[in-house]
N, C-alpha and C. Protein backbone atom coordinates (compact mmCIF):
# COMPACT_ATOMS: atom_id res chain seq x y z
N UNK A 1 327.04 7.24 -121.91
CA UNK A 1 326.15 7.22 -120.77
C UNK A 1 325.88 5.77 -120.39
N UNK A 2 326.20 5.35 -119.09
CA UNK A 2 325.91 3.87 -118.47
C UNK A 2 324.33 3.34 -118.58
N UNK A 3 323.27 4.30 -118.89
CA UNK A 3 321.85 4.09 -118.67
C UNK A 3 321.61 3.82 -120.12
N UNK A 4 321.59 2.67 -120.96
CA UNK A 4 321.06 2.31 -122.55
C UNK A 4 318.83 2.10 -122.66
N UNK A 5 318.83 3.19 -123.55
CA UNK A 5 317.20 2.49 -123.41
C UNK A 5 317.28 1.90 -124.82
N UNK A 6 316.65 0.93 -124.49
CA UNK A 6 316.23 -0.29 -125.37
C UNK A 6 314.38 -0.20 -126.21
N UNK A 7 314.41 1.03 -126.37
CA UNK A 7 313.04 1.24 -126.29
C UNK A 7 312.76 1.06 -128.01
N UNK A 8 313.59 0.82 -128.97
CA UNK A 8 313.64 0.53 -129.91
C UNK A 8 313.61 -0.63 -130.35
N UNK A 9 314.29 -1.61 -129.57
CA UNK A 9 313.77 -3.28 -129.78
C UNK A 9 312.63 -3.29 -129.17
N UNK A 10 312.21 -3.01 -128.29
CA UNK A 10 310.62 -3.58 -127.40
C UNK A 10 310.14 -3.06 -128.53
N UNK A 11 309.81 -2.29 -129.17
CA UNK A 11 308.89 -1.62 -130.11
C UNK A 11 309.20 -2.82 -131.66
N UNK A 12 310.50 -2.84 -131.72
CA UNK A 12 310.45 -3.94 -132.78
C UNK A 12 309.95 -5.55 -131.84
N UNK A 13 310.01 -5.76 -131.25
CA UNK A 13 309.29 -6.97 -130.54
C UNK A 13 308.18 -6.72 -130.43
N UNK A 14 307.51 -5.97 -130.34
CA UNK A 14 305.87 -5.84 -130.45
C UNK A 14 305.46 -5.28 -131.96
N UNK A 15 305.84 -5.27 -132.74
CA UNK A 15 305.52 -5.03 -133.84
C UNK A 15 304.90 -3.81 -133.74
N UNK A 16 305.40 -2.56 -133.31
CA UNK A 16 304.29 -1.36 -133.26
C UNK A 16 305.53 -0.24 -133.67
N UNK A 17 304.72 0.75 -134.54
CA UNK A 17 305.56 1.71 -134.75
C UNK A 17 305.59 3.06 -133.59
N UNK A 18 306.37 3.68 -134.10
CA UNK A 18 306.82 5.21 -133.20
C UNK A 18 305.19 5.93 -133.16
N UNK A 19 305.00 6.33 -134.05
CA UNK A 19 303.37 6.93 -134.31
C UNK A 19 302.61 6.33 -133.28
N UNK A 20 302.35 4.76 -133.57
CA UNK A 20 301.57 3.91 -133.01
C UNK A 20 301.41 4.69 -131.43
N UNK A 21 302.56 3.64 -130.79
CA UNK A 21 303.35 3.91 -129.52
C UNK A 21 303.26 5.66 -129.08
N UNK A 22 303.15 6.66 -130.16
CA UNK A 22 302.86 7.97 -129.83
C UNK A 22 301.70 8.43 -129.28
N UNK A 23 300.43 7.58 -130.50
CA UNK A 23 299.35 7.55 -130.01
C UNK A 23 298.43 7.19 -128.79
N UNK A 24 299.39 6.14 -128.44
CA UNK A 24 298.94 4.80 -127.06
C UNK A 24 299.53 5.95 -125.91
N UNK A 25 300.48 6.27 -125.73
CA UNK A 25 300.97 6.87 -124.38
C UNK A 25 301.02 8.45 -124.44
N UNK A 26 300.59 9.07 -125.70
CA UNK A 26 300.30 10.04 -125.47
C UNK A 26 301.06 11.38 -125.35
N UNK A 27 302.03 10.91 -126.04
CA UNK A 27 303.00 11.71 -126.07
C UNK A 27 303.81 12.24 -127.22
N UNK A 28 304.12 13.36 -127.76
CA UNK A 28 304.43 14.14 -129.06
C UNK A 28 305.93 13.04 -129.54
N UNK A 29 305.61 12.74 -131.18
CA UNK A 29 306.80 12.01 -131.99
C UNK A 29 308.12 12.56 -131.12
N UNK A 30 308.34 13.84 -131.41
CA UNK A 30 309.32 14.40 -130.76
C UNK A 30 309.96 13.70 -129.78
N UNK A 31 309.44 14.04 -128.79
CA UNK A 31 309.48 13.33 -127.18
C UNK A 31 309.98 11.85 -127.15
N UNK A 32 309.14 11.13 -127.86
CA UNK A 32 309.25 9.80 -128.05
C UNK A 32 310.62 9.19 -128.44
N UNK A 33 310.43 10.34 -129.74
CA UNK A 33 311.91 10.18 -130.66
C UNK A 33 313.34 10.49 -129.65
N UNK A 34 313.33 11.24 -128.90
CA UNK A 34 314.15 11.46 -127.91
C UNK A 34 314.24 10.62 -127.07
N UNK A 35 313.63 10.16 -126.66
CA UNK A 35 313.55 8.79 -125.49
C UNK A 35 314.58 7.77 -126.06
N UNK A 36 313.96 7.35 -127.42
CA UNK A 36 314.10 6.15 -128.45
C UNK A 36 315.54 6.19 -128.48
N UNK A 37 316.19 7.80 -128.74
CA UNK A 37 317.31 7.35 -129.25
C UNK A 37 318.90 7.45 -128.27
N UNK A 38 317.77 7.52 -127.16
CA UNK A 38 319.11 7.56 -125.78
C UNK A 38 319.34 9.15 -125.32
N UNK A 39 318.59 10.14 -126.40
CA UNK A 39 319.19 11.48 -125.84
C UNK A 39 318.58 11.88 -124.86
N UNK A 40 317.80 11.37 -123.98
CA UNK A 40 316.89 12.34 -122.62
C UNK A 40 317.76 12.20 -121.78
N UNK A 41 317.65 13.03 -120.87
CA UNK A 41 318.49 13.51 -119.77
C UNK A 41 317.43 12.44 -118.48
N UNK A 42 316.31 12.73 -118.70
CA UNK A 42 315.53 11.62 -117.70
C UNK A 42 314.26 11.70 -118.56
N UNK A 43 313.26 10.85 -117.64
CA UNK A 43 311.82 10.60 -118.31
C UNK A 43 311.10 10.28 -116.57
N UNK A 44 309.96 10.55 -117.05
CA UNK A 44 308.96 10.48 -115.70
C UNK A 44 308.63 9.19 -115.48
N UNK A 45 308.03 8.81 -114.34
CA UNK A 45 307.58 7.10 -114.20
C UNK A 45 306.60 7.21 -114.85
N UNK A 46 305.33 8.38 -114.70
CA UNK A 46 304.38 7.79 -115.58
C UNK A 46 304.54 7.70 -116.83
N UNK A 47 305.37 8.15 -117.56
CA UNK A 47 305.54 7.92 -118.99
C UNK A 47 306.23 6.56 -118.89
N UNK A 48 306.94 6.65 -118.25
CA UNK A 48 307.57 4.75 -118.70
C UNK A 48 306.45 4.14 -118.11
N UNK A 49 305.58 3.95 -117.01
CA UNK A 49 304.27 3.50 -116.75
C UNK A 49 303.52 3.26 -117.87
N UNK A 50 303.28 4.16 -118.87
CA UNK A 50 302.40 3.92 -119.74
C UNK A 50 302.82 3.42 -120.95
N UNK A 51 304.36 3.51 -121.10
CA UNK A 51 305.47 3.29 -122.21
C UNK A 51 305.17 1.29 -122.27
N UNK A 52 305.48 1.02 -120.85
CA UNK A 52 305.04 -0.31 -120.16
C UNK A 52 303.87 -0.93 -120.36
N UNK A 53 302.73 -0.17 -120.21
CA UNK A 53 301.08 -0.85 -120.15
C UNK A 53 300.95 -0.68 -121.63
N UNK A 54 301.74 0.37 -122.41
CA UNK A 54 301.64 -0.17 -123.79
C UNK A 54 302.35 -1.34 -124.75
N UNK A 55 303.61 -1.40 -124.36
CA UNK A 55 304.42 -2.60 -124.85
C UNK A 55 304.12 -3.78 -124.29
N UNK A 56 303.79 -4.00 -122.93
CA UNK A 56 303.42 -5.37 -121.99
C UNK A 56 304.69 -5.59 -121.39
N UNK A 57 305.28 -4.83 -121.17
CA UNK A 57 306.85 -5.30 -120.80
C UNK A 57 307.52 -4.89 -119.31
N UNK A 58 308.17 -4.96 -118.55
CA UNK A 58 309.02 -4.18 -117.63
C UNK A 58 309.91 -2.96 -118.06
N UNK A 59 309.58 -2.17 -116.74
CA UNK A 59 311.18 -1.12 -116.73
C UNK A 59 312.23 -1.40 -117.46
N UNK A 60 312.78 -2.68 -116.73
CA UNK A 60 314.21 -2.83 -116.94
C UNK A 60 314.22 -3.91 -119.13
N UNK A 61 313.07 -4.16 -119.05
CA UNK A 61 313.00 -4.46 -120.88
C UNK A 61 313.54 -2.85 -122.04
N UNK A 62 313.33 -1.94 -121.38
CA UNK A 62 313.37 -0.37 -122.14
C UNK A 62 314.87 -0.11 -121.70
N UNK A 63 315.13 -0.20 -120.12
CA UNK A 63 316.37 0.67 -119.37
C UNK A 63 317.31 -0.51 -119.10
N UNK A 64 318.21 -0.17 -119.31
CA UNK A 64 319.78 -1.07 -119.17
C UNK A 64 320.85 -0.18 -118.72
N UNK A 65 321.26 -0.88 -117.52
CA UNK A 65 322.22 0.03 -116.99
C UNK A 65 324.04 -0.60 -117.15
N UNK A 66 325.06 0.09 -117.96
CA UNK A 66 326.22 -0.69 -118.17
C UNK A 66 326.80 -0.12 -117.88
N UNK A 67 327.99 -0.82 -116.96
CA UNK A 67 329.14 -0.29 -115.86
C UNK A 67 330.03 0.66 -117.53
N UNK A 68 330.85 2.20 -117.02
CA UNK A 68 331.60 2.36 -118.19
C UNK A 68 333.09 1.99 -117.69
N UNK A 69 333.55 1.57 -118.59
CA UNK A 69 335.53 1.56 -118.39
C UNK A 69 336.32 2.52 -117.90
């Protein structure tokens, strides 16, 4: 998939765990864990909105988009 989320380094750059980050935006390990590891099919703005006001970061710090071969 051309769309990489990076939502696993921002979280290691802020020093905060999955739980943490579960707690702050409000949303079930599960969910999170799915985000984290590239398998969602999509995610809502307000969750990356709040994914954001919790890390301090931009959109494009989580989402990376790479041309495929």
């Amino acid at each position: 998939m051309p769309i990489i989320v990076n939502l696993d380094v921002m979280m290691a750059k802020r020093k905060i765990s999955l739980n943490e980050l579960s707690e702050k935006v409000d949303l079930t390990l599960s969910n999170l864990s799915i985000l984290k590891t590239g398998k969602a099919k999509a995610v809502r703005f307000s969750t990356l909105e709040a994914i954001c006001k919790a890390l301090d970061c931009q959109p494009a710090d989580i989402l990376e988009y790479r041309k495929e071969d």
